[in-house]
N, C-alpha and C. Protein backbone atom coordinates (compact mmCIF):
# COMPACT_ATOMS: atom_id res chain seq x y z
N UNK A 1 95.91 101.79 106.26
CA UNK A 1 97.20 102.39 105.89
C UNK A 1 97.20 103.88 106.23
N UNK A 2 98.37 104.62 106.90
CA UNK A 2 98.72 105.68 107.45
C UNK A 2 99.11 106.28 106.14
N UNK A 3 98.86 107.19 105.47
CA UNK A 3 99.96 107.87 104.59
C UNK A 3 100.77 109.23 105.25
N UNK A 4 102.03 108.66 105.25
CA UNK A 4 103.11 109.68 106.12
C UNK A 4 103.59 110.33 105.26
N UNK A 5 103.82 110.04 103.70
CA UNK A 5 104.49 110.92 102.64
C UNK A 5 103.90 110.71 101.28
N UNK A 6 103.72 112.12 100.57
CA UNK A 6 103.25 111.73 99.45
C UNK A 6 104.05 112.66 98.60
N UNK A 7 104.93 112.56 97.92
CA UNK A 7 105.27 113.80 97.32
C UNK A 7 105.34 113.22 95.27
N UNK A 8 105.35 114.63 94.46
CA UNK A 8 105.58 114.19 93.10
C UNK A 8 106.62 113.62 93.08
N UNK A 9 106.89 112.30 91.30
CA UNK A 9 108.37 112.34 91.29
C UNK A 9 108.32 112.70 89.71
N UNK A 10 107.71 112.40 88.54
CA UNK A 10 107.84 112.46 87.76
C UNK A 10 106.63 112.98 86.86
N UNK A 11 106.95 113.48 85.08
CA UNK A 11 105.93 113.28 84.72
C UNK A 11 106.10 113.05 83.17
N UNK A 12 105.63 111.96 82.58
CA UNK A 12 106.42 111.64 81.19
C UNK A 12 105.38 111.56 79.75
N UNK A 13 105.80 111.43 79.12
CA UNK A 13 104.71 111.26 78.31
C UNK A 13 105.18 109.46 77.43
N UNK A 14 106.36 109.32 77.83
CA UNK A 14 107.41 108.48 77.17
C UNK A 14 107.53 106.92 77.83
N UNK A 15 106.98 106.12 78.12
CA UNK A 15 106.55 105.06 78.87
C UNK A 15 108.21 103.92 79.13
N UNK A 16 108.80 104.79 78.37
CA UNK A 16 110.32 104.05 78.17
C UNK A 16 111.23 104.83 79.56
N UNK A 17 110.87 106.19 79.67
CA UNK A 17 111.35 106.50 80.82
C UNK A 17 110.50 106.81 82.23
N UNK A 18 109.83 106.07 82.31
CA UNK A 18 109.26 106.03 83.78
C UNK A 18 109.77 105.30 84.88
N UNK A 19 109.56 105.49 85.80
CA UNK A 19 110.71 105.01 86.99
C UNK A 19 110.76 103.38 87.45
N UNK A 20 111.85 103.13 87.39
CA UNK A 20 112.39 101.34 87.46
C UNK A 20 111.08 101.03 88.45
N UNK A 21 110.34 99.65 87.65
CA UNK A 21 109.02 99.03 88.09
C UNK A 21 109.46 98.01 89.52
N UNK A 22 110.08 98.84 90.41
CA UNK A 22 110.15 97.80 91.54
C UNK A 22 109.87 97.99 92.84
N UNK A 23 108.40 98.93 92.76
CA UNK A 23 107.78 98.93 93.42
C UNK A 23 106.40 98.76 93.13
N UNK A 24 105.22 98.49 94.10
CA UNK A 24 104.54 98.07 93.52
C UNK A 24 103.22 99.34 93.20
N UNK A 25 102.58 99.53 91.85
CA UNK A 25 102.45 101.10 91.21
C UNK A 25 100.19 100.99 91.13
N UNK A 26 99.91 102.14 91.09
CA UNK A 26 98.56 101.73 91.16
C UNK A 26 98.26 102.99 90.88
N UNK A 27 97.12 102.90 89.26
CA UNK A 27 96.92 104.05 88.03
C UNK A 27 95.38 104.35 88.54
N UNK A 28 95.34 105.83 88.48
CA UNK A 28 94.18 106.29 88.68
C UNK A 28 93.33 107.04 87.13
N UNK A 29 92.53 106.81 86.64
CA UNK A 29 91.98 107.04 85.10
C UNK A 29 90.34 107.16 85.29
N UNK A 30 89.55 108.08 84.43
CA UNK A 30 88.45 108.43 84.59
C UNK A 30 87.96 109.14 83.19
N UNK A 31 86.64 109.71 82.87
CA UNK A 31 86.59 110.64 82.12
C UNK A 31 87.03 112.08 82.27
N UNK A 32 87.52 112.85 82.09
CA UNK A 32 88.02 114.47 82.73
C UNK A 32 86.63 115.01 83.11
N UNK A 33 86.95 115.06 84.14
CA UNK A 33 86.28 116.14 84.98
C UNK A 33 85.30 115.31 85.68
N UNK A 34 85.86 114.18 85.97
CA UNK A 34 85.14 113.24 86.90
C UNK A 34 85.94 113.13 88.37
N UNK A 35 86.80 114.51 88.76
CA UNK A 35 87.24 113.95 89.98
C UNK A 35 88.22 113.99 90.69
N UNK A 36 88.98 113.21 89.26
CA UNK A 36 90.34 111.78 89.70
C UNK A 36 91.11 113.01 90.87
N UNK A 37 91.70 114.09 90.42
CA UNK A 37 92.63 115.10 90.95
C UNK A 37 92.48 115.14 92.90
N UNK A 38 90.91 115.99 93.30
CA UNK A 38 90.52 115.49 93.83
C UNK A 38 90.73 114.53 94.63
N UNK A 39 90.25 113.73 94.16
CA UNK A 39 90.37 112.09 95.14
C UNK A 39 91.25 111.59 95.32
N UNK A 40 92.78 112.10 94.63
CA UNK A 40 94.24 111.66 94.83
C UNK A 40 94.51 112.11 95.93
N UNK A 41 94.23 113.78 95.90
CA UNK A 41 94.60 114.66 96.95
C UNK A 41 94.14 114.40 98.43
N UNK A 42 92.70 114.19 98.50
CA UNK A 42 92.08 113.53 99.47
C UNK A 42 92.73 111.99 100.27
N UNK A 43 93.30 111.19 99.28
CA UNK A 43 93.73 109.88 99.51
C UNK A 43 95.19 110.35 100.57
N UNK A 44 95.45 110.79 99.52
CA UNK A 44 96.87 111.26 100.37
C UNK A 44 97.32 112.38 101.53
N UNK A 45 95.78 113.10 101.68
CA UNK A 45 95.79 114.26 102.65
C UNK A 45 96.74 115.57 102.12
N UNK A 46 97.14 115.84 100.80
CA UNK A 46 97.53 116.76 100.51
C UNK A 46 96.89 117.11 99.65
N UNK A 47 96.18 118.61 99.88
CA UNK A 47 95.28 119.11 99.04
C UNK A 47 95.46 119.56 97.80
N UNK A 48 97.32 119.77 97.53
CA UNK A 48 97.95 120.31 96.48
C UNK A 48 98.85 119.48 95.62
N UNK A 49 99.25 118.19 96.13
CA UNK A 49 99.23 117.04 95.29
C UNK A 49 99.32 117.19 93.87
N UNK A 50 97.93 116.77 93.39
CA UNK A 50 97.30 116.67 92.12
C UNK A 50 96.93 117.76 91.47
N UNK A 51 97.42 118.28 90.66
CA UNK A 51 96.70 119.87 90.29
C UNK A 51 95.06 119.68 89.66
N UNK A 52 94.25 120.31 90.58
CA UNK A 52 93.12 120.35 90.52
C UNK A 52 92.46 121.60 89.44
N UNK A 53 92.00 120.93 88.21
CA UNK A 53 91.57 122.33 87.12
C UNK A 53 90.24 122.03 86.77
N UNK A 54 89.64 123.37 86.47
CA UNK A 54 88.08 123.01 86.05
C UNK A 54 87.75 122.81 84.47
N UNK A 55 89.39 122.51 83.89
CA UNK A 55 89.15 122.70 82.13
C UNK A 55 89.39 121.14 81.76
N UNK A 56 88.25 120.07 81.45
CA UNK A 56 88.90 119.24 81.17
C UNK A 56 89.63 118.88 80.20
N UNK A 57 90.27 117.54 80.80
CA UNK A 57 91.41 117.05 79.50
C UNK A 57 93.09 118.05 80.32
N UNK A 58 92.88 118.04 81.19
CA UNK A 58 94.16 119.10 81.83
C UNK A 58 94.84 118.48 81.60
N UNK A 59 95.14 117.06 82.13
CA UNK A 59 96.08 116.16 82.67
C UNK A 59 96.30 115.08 80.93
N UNK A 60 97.99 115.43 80.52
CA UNK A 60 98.01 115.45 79.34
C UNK A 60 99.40 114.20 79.37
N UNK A 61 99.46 113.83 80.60
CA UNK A 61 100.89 113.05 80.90
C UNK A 61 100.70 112.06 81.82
N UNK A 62 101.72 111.04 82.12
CA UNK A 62 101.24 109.85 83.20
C UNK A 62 102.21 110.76 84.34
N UNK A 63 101.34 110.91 85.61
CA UNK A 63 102.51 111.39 86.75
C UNK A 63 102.55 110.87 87.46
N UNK A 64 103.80 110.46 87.92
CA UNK A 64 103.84 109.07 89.17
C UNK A 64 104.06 110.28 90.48
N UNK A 65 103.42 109.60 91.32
CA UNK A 65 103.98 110.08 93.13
C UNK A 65 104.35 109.16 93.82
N UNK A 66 105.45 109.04 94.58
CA UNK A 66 105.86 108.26 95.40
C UNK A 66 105.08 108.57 97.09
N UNK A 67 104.77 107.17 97.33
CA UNK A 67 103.81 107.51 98.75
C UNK A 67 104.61 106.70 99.95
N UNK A 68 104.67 106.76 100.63
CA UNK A 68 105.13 106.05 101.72
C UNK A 68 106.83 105.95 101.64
N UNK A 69 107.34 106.42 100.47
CA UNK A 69 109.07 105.58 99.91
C UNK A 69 108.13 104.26 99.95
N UNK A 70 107.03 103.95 99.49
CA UNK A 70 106.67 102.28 99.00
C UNK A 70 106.10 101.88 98.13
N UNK A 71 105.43 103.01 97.41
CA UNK A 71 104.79 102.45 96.28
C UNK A 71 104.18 103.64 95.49
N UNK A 72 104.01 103.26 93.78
CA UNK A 72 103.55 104.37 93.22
C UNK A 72 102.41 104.77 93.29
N UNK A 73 101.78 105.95 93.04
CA UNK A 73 100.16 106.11 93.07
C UNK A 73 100.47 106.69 91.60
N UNK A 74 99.64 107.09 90.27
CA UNK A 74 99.82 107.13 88.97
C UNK A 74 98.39 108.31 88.81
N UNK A 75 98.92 109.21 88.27
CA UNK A 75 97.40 109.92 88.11
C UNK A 75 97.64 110.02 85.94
N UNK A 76 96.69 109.43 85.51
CA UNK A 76 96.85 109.26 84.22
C UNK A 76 95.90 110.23 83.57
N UNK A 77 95.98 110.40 82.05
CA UNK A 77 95.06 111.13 81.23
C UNK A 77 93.59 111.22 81.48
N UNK A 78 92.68 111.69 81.54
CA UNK A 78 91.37 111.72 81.74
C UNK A 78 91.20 111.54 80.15
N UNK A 79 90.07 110.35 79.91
CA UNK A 79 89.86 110.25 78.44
C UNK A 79 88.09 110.63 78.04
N UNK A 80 88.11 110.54 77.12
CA UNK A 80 86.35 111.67 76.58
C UNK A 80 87.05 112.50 76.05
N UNK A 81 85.82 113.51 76.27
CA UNK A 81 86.16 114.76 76.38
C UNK A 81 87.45 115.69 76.67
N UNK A 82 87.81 116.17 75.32
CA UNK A 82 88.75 117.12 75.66
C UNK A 82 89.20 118.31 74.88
N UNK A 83 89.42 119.48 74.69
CA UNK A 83 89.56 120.15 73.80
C UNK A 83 91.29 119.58 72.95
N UNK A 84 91.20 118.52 72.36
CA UNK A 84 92.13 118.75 71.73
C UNK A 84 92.19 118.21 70.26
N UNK A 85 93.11 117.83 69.57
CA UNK A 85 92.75 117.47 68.35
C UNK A 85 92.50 115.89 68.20
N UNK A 86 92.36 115.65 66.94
CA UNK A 86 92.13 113.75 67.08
C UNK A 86 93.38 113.15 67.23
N UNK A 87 94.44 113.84 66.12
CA UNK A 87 96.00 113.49 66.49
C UNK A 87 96.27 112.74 67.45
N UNK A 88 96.25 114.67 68.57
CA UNK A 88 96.35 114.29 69.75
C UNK A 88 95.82 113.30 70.89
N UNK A 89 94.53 112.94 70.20
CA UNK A 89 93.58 112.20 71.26
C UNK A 89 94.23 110.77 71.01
N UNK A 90 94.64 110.84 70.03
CA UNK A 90 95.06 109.20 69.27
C UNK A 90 96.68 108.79 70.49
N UNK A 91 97.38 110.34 70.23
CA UNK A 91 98.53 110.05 70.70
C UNK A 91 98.37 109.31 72.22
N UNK A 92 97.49 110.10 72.90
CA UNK A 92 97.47 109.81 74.31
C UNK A 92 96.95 108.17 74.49
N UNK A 93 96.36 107.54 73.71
CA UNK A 93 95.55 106.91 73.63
C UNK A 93 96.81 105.60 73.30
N UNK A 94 97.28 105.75 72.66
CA UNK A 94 98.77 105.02 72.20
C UNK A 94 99.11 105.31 73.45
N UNK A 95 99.95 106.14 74.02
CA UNK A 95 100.49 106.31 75.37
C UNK A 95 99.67 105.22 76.60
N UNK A 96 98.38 105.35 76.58
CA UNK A 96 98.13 105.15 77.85
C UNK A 96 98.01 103.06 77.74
N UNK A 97 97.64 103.10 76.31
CA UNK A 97 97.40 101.76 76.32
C UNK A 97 98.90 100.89 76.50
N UNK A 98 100.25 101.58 76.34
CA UNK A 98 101.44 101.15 75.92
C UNK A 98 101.77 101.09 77.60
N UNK A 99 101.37 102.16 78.22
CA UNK A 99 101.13 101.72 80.14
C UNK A 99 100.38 100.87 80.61
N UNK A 100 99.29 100.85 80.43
CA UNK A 100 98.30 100.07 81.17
C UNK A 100 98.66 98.53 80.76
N UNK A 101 99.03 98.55 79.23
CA UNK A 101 98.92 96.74 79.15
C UNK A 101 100.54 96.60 79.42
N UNK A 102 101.52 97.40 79.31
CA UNK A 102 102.92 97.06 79.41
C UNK A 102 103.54 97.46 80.82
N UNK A 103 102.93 98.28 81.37
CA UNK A 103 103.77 98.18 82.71
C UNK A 103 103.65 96.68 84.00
N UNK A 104 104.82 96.72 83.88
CA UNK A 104 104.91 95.28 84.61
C UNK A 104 104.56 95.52 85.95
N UNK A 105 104.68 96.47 86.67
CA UNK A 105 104.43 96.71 88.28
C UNK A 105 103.16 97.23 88.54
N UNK A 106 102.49 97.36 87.45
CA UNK A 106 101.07 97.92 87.93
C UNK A 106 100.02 97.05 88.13
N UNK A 107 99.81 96.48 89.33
CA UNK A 107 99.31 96.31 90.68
C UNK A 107 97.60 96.07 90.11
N UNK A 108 96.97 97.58 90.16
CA UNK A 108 95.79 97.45 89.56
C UNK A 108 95.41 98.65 89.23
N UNK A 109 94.39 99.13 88.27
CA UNK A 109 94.01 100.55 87.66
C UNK A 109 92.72 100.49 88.72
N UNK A 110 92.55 101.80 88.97
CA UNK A 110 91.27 102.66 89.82
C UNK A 110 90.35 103.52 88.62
N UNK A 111 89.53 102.84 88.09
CA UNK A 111 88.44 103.17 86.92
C UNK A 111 87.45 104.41 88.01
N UNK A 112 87.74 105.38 87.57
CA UNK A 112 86.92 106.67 88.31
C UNK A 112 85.35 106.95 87.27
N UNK A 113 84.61 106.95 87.75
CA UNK A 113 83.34 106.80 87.16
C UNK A 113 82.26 108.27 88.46
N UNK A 114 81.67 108.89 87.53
CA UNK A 114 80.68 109.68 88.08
C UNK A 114 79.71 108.96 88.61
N UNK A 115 79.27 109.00 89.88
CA UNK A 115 77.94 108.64 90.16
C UNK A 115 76.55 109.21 89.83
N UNK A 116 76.94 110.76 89.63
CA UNK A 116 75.40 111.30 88.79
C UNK A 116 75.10 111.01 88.20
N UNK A 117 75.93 110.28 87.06
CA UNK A 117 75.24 109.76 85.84
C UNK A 117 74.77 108.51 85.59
N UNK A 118 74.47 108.19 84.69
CA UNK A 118 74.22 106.93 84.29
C UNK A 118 75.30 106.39 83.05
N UNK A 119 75.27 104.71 83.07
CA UNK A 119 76.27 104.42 82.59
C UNK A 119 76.40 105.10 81.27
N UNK A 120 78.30 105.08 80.90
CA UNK A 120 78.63 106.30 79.71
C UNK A 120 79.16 104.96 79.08
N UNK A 121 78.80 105.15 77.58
CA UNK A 121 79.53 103.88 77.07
C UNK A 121 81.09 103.97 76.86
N UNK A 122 81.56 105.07 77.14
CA UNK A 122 83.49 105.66 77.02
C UNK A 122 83.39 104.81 78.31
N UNK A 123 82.88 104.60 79.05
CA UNK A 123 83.54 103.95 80.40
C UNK A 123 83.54 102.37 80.46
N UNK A 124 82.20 102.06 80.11
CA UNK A 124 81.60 100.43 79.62
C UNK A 124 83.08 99.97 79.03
N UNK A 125 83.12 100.64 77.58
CA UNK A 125 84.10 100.69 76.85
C UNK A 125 85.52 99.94 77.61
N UNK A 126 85.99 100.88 78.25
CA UNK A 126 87.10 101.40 78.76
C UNK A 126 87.43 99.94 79.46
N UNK A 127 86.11 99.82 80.64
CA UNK A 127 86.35 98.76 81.72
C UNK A 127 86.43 97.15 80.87
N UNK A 128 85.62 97.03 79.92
CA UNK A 128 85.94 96.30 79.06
C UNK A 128 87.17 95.76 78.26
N UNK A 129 87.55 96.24 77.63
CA UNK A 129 89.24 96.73 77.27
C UNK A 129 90.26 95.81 78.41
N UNK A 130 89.72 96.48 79.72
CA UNK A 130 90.81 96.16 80.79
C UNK A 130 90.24 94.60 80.68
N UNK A 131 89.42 94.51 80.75
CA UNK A 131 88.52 92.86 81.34
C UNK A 131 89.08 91.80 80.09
N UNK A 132 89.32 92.14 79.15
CA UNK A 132 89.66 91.51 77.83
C UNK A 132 91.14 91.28 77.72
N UNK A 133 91.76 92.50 78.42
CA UNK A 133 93.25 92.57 78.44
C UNK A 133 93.74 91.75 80.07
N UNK A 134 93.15 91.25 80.82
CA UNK A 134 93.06 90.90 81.92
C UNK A 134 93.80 91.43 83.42
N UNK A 135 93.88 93.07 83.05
CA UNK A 135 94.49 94.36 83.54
C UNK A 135 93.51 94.24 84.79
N UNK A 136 93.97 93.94 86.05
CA UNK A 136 93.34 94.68 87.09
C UNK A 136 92.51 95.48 87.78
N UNK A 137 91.04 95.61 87.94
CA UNK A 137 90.68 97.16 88.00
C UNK A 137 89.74 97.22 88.93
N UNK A 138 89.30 98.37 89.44
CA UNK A 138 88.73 98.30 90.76
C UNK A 138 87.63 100.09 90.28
N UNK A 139 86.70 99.87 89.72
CA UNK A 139 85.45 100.80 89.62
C UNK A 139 85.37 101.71 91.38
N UNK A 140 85.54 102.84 90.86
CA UNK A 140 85.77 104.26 91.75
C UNK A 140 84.42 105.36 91.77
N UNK A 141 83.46 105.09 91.87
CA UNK A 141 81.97 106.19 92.19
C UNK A 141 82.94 107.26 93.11
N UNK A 142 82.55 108.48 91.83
CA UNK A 142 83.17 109.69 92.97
C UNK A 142 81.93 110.72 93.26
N UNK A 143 81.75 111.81 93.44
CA UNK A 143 80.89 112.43 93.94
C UNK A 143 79.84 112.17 94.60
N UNK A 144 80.02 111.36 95.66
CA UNK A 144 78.54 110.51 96.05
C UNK A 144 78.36 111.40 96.86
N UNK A 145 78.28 112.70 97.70
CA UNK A 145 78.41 113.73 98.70
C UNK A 145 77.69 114.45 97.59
N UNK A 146 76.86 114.68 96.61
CA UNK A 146 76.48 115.56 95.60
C UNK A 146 74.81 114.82 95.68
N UNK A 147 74.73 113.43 95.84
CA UNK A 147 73.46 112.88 95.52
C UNK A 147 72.96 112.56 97.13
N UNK A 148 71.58 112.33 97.11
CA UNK A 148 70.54 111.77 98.24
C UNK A 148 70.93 109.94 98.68
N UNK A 149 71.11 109.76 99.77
CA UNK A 149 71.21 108.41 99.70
C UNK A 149 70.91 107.46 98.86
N UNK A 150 69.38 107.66 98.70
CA UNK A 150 68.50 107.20 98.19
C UNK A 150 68.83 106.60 96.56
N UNK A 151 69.30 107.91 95.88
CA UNK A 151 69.38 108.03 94.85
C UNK A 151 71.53 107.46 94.83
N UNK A 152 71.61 107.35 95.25
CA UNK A 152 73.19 107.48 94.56
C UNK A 152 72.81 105.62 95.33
N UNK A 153 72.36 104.80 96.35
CA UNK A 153 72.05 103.37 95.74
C UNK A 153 71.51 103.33 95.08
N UNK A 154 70.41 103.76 94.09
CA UNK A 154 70.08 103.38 92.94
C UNK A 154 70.76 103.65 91.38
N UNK A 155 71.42 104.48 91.44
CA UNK A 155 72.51 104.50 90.32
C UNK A 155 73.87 103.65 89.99
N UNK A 156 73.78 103.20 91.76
CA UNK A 156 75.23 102.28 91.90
C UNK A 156 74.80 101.02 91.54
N UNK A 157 73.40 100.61 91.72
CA UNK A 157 72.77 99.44 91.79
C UNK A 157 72.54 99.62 90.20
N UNK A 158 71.66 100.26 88.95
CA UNK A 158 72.09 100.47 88.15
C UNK A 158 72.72 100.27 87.36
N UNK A 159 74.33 100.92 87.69
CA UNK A 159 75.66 101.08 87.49
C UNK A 159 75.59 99.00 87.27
N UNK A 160 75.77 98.34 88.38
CA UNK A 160 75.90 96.95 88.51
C UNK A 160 74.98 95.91 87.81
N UNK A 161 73.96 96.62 87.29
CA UNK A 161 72.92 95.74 86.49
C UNK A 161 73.69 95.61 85.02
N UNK A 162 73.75 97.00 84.61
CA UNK A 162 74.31 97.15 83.31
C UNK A 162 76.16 96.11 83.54
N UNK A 163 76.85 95.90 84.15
CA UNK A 163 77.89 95.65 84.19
C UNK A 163 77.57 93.64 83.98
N UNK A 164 76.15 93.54 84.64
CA UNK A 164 76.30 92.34 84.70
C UNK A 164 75.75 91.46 83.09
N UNK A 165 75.23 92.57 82.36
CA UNK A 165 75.45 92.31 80.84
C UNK A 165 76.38 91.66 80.23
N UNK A 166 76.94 92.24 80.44
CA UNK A 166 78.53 91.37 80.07
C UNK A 166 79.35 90.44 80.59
N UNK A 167 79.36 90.76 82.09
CA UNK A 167 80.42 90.19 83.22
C UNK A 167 79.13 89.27 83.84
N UNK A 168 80.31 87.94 84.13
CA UNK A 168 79.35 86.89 85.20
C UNK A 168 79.41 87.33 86.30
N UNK A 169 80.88 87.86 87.21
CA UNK A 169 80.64 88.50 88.43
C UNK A 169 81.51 90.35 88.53
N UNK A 170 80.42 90.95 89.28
CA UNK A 170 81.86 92.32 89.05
C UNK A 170 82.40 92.06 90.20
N UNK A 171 83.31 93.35 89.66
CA UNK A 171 84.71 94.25 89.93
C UNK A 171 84.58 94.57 90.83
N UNK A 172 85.89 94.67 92.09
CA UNK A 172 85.43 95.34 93.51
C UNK A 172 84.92 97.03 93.05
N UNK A 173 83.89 97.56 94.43
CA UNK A 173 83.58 98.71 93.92
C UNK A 173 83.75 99.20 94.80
N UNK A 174 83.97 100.65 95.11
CA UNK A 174 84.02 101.61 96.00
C UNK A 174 83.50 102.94 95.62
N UNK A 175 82.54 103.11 96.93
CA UNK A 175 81.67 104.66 96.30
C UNK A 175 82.53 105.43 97.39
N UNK A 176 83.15 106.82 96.37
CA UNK A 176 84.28 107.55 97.14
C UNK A 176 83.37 109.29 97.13
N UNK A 177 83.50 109.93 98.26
CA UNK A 177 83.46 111.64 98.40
C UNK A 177 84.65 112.44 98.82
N UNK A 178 85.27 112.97 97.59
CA UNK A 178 86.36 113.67 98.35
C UNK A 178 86.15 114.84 99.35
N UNK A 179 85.07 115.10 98.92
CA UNK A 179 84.62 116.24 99.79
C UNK A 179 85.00 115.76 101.87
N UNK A 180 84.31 114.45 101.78
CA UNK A 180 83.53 114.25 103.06
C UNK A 180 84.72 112.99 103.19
N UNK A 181 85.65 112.71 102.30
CA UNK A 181 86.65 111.68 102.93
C UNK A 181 85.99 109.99 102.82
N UNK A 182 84.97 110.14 101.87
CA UNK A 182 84.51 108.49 101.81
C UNK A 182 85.10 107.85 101.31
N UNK A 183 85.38 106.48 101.87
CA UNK A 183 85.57 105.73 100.64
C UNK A 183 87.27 105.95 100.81
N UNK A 184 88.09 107.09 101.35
CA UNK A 184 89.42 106.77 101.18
C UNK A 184 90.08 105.49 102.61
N UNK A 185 89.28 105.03 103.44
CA UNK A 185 90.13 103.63 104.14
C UNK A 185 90.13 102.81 102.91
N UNK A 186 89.07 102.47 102.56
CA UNK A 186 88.68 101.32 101.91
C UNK A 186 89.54 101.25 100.89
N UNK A 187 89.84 102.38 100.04
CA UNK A 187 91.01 102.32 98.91
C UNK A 187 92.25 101.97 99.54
N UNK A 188 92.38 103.07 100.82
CA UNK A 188 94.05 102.16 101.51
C UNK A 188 94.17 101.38 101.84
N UNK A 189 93.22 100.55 102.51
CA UNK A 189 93.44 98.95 102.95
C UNK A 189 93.76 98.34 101.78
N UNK A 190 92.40 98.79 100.73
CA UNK A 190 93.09 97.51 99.65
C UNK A 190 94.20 97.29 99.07
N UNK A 191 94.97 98.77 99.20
CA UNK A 191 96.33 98.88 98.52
C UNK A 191 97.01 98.20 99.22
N UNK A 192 96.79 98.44 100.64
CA UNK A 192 97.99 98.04 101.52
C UNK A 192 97.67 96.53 101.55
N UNK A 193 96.56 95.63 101.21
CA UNK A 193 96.48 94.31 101.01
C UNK A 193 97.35 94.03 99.77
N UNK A 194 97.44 94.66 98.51
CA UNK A 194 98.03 94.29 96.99
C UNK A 194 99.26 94.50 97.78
N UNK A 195 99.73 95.31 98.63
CA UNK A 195 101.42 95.78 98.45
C UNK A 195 101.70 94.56 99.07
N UNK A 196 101.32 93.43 100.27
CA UNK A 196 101.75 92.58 100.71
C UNK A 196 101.83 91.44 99.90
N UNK A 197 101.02 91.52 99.41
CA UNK A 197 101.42 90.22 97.97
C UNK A 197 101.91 90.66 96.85
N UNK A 198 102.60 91.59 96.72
CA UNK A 198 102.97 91.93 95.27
C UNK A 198 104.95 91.49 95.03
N UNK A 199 104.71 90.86 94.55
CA UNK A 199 105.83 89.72 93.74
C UNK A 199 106.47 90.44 92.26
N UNK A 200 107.02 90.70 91.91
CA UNK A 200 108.08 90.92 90.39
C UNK A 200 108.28 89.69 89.77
């Protein structure tokens, strides 16, 4: 897939006014400061896109972009870590779950996961949740341009041991560098495979 246009359209906190589901929409979610911003910008070749901040927890709203005039790309809350209150953490948390399990056009979520680390149970968690709710999702390794070959297959491999604890088979995976552009065909093909079958 070519991306010829990417521009913002919205940004809500209100899941009642987000834009008529008739196209087909695909949510990007991570821990803050794993990335996601980044790797939007990269996907889409606009470096200014996604507002890119070094404070996590920035991103406090669901923001849709329209790409092609064909379909949504979704950059959502970063969850963990964040300077804010529990209230607040609760609120977003209500918000995001009232998207993820209720939006009817969303296609599939892009679970953004660090490759430096080792598995975080906020993420286990997280991917779980989706697997239970039977939500779509496709595990996103970002910073792999930071580690040694060597070492970033053995964390991914890792990464897939611990997953198979739970799960009989995983989740497609993709190890992405925004830096170095990895990993973004492989996300557009697959989109551009979901957009051809995607039905209302």
């Amino acid at each position: 897939m070519i991306i010829k246009s990417a521009s913002f359209l919205q940004s809500n906190t209100d899941t009642a006014k987000l834009p008529k589901p008739t196209k087909p929409e695909y949510a990007f979610i991570g821990r803050s400061n794993v990335g996601k911003s980044s790797l939007i910008n990269m996907l889409t070749g606009n470096g200014k896109l996604a507002k890119v901040s070094a404070t996590p927890g920035k991103t406090i709203t669901i923001n849709h972009f329209i790409i092609n005039d064909e379909w949504y790309l979704v950059d959502l809350p970063g969850y963990g870590f964040a300077k804010r209150s529990q209230k607040e953490r609760e609120k977003w948390k209500g918000m995001l779950d009232a998207y993820i399990l209720g939006r009817q056009n969303l296609v599939a979520t892009f679970v953004l996961v660090d490759s430096r680390i080792e598995p975080q149970k906020i993420d286990l968690d997280f991917i779980s949740n989706l697997g239970e709710n039977q939500v779509p999702f496709v595990i996103v390794f970002t910073k792999a341009d930071k580690l040694s070959g060597k070492q970033l297959s053995e964390n991914v491999a890792n990464y897939k041991k611990k997953l198979l604890e739970e799960w009989e088979e995983l989740p497609t995976i993709i190890v992405t560098s925004s830096e170095k552009g990895t990993g973004k065909e492989e996300i557009l093909d697959l989109i551009e495979k979901y957009n051809k079958d995607f039905n209302l």
